[in-house]
Protein backbone atom coordinates (compact mmCIF):
# COMPACT_ATOMS: atom_id res chain seq x y z
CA UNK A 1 -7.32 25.52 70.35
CA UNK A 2 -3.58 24.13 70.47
CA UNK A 3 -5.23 20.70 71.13
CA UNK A 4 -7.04 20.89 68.06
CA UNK A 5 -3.90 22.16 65.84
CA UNK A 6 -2.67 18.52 64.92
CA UNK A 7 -6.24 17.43 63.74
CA UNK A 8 -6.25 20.60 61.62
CA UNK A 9 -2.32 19.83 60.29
CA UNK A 10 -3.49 16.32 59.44
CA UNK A 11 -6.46 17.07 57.59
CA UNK A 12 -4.19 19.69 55.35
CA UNK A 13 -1.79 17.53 54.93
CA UNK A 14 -4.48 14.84 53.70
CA UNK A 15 -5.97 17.31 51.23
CA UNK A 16 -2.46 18.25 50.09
CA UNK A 17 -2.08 14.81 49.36
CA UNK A 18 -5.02 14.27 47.51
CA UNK A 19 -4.42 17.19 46.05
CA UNK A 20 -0.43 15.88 44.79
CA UNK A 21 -2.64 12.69 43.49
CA UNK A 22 -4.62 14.39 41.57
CA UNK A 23 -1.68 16.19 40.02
CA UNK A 24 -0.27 13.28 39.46
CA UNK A 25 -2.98 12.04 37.75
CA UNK A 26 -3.40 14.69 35.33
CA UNK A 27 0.30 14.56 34.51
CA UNK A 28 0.37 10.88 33.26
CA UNK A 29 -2.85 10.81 32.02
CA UNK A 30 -1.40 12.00 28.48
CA UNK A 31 0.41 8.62 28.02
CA UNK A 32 -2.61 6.48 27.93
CA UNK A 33 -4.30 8.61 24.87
CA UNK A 34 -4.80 6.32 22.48
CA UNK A 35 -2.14 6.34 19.74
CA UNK A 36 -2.08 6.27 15.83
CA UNK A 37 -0.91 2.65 15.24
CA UNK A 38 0.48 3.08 11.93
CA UNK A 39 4.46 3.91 11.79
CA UNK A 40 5.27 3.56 7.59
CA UNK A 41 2.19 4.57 5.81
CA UNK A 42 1.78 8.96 5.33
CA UNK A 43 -1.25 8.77 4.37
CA UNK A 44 -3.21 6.30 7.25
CA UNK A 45 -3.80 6.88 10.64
CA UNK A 46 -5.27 4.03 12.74
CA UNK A 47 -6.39 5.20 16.17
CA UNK A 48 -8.04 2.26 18.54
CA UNK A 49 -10.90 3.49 21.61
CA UNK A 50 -12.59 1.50 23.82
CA UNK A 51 -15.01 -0.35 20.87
CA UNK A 52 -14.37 1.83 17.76
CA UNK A 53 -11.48 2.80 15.83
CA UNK A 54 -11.03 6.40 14.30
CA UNK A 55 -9.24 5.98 10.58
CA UNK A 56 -8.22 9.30 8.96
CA UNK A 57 -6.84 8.87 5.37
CA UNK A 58 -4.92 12.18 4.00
CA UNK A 59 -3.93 12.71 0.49
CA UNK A 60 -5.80 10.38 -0.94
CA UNK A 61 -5.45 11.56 -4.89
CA UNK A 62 -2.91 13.82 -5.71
CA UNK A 63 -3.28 17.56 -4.36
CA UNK A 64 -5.78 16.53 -2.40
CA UNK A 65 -7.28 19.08 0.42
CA UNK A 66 -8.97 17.55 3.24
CA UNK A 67 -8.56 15.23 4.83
CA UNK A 68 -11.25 11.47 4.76
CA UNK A 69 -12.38 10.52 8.63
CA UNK A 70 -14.08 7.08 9.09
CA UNK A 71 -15.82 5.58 12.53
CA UNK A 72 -15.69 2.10 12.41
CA UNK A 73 -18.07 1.00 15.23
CA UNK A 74 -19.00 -2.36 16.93
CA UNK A 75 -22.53 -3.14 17.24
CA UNK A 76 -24.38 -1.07 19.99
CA UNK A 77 -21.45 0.65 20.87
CA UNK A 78 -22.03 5.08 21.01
CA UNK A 79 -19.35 6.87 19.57
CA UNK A 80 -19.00 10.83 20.96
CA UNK A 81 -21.44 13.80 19.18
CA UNK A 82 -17.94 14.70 17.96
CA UNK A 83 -17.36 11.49 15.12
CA UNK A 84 -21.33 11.87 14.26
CA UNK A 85 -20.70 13.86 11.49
CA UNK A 86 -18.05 10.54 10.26
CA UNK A 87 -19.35 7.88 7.99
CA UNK A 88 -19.58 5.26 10.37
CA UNK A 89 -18.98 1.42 9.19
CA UNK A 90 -20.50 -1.49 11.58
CA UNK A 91 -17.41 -3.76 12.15
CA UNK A 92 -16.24 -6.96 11.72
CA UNK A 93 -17.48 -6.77 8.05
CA UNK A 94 -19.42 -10.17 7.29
CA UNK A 95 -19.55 -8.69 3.17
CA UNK A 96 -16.97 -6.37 1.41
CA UNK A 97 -16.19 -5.50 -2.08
CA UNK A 98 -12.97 -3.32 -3.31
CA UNK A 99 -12.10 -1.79 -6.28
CA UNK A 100 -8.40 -2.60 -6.77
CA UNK A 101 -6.04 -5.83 -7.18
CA UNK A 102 -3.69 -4.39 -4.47
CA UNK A 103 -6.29 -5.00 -2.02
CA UNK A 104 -6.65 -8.93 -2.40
CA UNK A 105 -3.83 -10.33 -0.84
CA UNK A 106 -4.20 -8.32 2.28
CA UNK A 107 -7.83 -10.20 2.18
CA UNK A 108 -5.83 -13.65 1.39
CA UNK A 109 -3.16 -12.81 3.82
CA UNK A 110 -6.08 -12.59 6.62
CA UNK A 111 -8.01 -15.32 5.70
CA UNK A 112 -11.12 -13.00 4.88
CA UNK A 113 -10.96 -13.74 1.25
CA UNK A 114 -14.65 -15.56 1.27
CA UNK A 115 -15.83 -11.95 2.80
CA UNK A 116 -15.43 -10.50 -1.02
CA UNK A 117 -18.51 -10.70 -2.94
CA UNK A 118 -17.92 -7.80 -5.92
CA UNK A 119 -14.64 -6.77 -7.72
CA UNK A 120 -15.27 -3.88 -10.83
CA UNK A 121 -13.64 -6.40 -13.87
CA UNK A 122 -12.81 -9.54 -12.34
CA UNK A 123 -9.92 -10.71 -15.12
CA UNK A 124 -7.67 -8.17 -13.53
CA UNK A 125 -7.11 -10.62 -10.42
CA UNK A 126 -4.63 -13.23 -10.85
CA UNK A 127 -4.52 -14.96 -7.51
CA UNK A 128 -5.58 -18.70 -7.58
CA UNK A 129 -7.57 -18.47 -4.38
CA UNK A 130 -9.51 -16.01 -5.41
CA UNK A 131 -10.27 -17.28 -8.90
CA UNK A 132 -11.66 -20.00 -7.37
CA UNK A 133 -14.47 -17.53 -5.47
CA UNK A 134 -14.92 -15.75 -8.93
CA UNK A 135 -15.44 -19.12 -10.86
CA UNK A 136 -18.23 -20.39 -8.07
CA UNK A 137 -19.75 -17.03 -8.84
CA UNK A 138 -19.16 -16.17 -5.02
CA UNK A 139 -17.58 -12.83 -6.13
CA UNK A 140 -19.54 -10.65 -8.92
CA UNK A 141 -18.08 -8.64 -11.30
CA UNK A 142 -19.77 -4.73 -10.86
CA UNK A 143 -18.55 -3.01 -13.91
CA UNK A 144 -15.06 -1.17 -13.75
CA UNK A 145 -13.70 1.67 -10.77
CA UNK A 146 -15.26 4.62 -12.79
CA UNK A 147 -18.17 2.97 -14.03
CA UNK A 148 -19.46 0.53 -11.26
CA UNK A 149 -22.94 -0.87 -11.79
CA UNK A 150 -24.99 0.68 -8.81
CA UNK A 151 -28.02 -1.16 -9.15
CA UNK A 152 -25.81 -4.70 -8.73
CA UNK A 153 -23.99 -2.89 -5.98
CA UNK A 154 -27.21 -2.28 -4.27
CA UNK A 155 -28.83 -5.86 -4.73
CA UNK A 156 -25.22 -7.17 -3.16
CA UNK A 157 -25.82 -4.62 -0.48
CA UNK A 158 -22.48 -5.34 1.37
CA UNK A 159 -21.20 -3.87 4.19
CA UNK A 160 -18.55 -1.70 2.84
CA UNK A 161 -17.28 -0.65 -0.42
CA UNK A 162 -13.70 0.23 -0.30
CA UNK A 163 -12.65 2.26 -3.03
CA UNK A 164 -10.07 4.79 -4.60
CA UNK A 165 -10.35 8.14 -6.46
CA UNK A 166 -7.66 9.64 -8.59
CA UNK A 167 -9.37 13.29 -7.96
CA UNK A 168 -12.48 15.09 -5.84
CA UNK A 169 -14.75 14.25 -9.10
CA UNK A 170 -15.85 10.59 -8.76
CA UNK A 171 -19.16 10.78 -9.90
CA UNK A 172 -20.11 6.48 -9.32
CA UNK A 173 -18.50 7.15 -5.71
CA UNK A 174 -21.35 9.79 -4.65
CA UNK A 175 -24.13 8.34 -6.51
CA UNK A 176 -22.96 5.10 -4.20
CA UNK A 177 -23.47 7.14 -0.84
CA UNK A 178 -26.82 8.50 -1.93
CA UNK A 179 -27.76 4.78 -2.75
CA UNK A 180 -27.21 4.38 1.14
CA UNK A 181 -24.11 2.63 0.74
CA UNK A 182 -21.07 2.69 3.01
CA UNK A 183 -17.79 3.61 0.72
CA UNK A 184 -14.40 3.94 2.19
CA UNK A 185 -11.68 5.84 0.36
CA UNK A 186 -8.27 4.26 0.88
CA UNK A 187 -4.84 5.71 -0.52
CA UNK A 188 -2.28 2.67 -0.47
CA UNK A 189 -1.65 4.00 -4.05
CA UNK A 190 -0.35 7.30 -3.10
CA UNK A 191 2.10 5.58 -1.12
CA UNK A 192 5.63 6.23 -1.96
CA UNK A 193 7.14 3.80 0.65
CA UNK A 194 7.48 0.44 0.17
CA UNK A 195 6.83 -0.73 3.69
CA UNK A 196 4.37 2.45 3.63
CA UNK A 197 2.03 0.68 1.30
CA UNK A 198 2.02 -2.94 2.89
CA UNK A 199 1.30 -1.22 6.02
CA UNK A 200 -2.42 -0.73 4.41
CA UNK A 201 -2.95 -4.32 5.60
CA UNK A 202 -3.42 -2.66 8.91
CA UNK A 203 -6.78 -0.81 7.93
CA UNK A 204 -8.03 -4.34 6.90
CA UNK A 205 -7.18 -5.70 10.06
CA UNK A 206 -9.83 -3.07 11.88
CA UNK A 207 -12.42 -3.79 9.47
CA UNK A 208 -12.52 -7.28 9.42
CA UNK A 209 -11.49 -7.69 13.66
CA UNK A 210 -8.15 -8.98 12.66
CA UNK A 211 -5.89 -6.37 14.60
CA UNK A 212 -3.62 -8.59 16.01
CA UNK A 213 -3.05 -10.64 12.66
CA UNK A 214 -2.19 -8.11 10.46
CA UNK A 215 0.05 -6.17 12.98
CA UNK A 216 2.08 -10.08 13.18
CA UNK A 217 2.03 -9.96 9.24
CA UNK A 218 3.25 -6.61 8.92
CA UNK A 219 6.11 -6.87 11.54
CA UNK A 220 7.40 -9.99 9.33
CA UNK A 221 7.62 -8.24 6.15
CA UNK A 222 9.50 -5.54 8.02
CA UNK A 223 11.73 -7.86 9.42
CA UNK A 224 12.21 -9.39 5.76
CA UNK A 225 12.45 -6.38 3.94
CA UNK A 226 14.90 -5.26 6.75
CA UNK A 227 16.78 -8.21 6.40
CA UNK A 228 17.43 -8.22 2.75
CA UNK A 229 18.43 -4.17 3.08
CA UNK A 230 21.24 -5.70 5.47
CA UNK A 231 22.58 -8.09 2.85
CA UNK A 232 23.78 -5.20 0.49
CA UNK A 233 24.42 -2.82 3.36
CA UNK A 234 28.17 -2.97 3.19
CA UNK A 235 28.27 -3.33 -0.81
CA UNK A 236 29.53 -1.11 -3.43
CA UNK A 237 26.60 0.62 -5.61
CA UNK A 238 28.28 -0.66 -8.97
CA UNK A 239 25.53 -1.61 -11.09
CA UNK A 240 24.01 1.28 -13.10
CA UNK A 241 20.39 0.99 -14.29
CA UNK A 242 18.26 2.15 -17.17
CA UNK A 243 14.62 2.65 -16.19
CA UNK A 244 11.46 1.96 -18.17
CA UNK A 245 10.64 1.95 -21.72
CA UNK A 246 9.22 3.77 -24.82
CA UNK A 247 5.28 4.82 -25.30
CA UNK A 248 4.70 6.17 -28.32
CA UNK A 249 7.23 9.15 -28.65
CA UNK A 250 8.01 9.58 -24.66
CA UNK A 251 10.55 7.55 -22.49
CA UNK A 252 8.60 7.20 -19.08
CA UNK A 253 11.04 7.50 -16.08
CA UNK A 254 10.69 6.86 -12.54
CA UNK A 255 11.16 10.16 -10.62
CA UNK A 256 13.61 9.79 -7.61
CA UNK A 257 11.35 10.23 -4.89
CA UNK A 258 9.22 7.18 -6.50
CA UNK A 259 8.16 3.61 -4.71
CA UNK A 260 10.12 2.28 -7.75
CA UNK A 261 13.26 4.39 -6.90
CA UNK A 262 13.24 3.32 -3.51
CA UNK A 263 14.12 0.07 -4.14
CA UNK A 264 16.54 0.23 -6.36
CA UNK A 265 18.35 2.59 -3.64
CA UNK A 266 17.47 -0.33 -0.90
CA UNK A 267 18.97 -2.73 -3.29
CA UNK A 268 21.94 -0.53 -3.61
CA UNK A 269 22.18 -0.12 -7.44
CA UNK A 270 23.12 3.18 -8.65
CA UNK A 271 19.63 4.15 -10.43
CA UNK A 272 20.25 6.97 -12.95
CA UNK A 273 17.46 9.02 -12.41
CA UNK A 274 17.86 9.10 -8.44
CA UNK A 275 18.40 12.95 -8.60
CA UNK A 276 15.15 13.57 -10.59
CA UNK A 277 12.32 15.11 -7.76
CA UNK A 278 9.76 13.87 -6.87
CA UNK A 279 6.86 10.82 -7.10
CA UNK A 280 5.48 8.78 -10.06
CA UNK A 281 7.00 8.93 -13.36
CA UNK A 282 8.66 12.18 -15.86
CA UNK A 283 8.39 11.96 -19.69
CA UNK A 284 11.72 12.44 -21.38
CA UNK A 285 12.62 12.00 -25.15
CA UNK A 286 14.43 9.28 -26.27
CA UNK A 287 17.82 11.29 -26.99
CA UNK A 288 18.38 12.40 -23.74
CA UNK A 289 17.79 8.86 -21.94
CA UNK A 290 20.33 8.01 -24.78
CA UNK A 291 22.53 10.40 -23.39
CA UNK A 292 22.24 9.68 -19.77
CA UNK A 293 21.71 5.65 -19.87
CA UNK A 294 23.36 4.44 -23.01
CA UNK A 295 26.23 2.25 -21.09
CA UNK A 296 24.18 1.68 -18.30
CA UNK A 297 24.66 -2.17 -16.45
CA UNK A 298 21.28 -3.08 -16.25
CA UNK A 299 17.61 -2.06 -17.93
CA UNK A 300 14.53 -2.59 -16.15
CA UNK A 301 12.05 -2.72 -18.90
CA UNK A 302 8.03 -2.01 -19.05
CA UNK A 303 5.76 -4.72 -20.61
CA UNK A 304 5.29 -8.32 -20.85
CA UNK A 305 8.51 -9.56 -23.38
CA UNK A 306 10.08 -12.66 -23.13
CA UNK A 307 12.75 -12.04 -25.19
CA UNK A 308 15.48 -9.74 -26.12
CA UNK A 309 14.97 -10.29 -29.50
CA UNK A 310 10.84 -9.63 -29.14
CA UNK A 311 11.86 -6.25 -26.89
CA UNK A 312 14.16 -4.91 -29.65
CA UNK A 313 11.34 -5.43 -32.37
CA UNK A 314 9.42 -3.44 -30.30
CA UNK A 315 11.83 -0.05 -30.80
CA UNK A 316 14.42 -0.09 -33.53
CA UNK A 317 16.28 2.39 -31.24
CA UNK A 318 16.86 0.07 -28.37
CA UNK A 319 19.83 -2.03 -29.54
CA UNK A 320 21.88 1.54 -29.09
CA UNK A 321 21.73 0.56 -25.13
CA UNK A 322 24.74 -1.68 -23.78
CA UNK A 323 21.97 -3.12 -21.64
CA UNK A 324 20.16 -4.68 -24.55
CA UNK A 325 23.32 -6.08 -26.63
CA UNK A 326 24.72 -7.53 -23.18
CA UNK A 327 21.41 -9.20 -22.90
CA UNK A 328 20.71 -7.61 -19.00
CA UNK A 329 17.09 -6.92 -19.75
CA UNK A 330 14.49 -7.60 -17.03
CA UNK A 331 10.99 -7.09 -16.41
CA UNK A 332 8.69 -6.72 -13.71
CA UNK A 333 5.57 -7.23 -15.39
CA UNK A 334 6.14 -10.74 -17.61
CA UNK A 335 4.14 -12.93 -15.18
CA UNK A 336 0.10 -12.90 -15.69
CA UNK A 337 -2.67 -14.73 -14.27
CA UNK A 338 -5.04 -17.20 -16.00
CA UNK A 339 -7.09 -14.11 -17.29
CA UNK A 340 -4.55 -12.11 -17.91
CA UNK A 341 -4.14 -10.26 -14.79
CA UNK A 342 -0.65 -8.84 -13.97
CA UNK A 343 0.86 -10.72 -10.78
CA UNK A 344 3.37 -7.60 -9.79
CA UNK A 345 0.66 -5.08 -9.89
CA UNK A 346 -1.37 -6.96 -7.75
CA UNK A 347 1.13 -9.06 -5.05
CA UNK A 348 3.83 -6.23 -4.86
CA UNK A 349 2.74 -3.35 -3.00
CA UNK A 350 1.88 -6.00 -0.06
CA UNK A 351 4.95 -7.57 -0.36
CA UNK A 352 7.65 -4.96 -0.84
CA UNK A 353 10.64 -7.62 1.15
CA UNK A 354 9.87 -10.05 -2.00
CA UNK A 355 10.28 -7.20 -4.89
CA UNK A 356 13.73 -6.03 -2.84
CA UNK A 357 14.80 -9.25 -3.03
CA UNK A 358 14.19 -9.59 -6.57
CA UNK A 359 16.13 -6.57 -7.17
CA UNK A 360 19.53 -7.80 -4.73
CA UNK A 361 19.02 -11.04 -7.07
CA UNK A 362 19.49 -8.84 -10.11
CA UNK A 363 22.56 -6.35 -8.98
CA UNK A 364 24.01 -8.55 -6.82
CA UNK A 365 22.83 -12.52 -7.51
CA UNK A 366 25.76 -14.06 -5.60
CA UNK A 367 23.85 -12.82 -2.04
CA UNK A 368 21.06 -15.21 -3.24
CA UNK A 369 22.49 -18.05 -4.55
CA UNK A 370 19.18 -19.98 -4.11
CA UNK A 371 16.61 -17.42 -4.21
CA UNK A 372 14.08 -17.91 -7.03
CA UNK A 373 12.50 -14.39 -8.89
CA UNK A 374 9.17 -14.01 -7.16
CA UNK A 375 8.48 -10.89 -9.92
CA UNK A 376 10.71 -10.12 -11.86
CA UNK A 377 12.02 -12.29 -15.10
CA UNK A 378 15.22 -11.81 -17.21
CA UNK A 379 14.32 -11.26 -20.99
CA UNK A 380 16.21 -14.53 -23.17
């Protein structure tokens, strides 16, 4: 018996040691679960497996309650009975049409542009690149986001639709599924973030196999928008800014908590509103934005003016401002396309480091001496 004691020590101490491996195993194992990939964005998840990618959009229209899970697959490859129940979406997309003018320069930026072949009312794009697909007649126009023509949309047939809903009551968007068509609801709208909404680029990487491009393009508009933060890091707040304009009988301002508001506060302006919770915009009468704003430094104005003079014809009351009479009027919105397109709406939300930089050039122009307005314009 003693001469068959080490045997039986050596044998435990083997299975011991399989057994530590095995620990071991199951203790790291955690680390290599596959990751959401997106770091800005609150209402995208990007998770990568072996030959699909799970994308879960939340929130996307305002108080919205569940959450929107897509599969998008390569050919042949089996997802798990889990993700059945998920519209799945064949990828790389060889055919795609979207619904908004924020989505075209992430196609530009990826050189997938030619992939468009339907946009609902095709004046609203301003890019030149893509004009040039909507004059061939490469890219149809299929009626407007709320009304889409459905039989066009079916004789297109293209691989994905990727659309947007302001509420759970889209009627075009489920008589689209039950025409067999694959729709995708995004959310770079609801977006408060600057870098939160450029980081939509990433969900257009997936879909058209262009991971490792849009990640590159992404990380240099961080860097940018990072690197025009750090030119105003260390300077006083001084200039003090009027937001917005008049419609009708309401002054529309920018709540504090808004994409708007955000860069102001990057820019380091003092933005009057800043205390005023939450996203997207309050209604406030013109007397108390009179109140708050009247010797304010600067005015960001709504609209396409070129002058002061035009602006003040617009409102008899705006001449009260300091802002207007000092001539320090500027506007986002003053630069169109060839049909009439506005450039801001569509180029900004991708490119959040250019609008910042704008705004440094307008509260603090000596830390771009040479830096031309890529948005904004300065009413004459």
């Amino acid at each position: 018996m003693r001469h068959l004691l080490p045997k039986i020590v050596f044998i435990s101490t083997f299975f011991l040691l399989i057994g530590c491996k095995k620990n071991e195993s199951a203790e790291i194992s955690p680390a290599i679960i596959p990751q959401n990939s997106i770091e800005y964005a609150s209402n995208l998840s990007i998770v990568n497996y072996e030959g699909y990618t799970v994308v879960t959009v939340t929130d996307a229209w305002p108080n919205a309650t569940e959450k929107l899970t897509y599969v998008l697959k390569e050919t042949d490859v089996k997802v798990p009975d889990s993700l059945q129940k998920y519209t799945a979406v064949k990828v790389p997309l060889e055919s795609v049409v979207v619904t908004s003018t924020t989505n075209i320069p992430f196609l530009e930026m990826l050189g997938v542009e030619d992939k468009l072949v339907g946009f609902p009312h095709t004046d609203y794009i301003s890019s030149e690149k893509t004009r040039v697909l909507i004059d061939k007649g490469s890219v149809k126009n299929v009626g407007e986001n709320e009304k889409l023509n459905i039989e066009q949309l079916i004789e297109l047939s293209p691989d994905l639709i990727v659309t947007f809903g302001v509420d759970n009551n889209n009627t075009a968007i489920e008589n689209l599924k039950k025409s067999g068509l694959n729709v995708l609801i995004q959310a770079d709208w609801m977006e408060q973030s600057p870098l939160g909404k450029a980081e939509w680029i990433k969900l257009y990487g997936v879909l058209f196999g262009k991971e490792e491009e849009a990640k590159e393009l992404f990380d240099k508009i961080v860097t940018s928008y990072n690197q025009a933060k750090n030119l105003v890091a260390d300077k006083p707040a001084d200039a003090t800014v009027l937001y917005g304009s008049m419609y009708q009988d309401i002054w529309y301002v920018a709540r504090g908590d808004s994409w708007a508001a955000q860069f102001m506060k990057d820019a380091h302006a003092t933005y009057l509103w800043s205390d005023l919770k939450g996203t997207g915009s309050e209604g406030l009468s013109f007397e108390k934005v009179l109140v708050k704003a009247k010797t304010a430094n600067f005015w960001i104005s709504s609209g396409t003016f070129k002058t002061v003079e035009e602006f003040g014809k617009s409102n008899p009351h705006y001449p009260q401002f300091d802002a207007f009479t000092s001539k320090k009027v500027y506007t986002f919105e003053g630069k169109v396309g060839a049909t009439g397109g506005t450039i801001y709406y569509e180029l900004a939300p991708s490119r959040p480091d250019l609008v910042l930089k704008d705004y440094i050039k307008i509260f603090h122009p000596d830390l771009l001496p040479s830096y031309e307005f890529t948005f904004a314009s300065k009413l004459n």
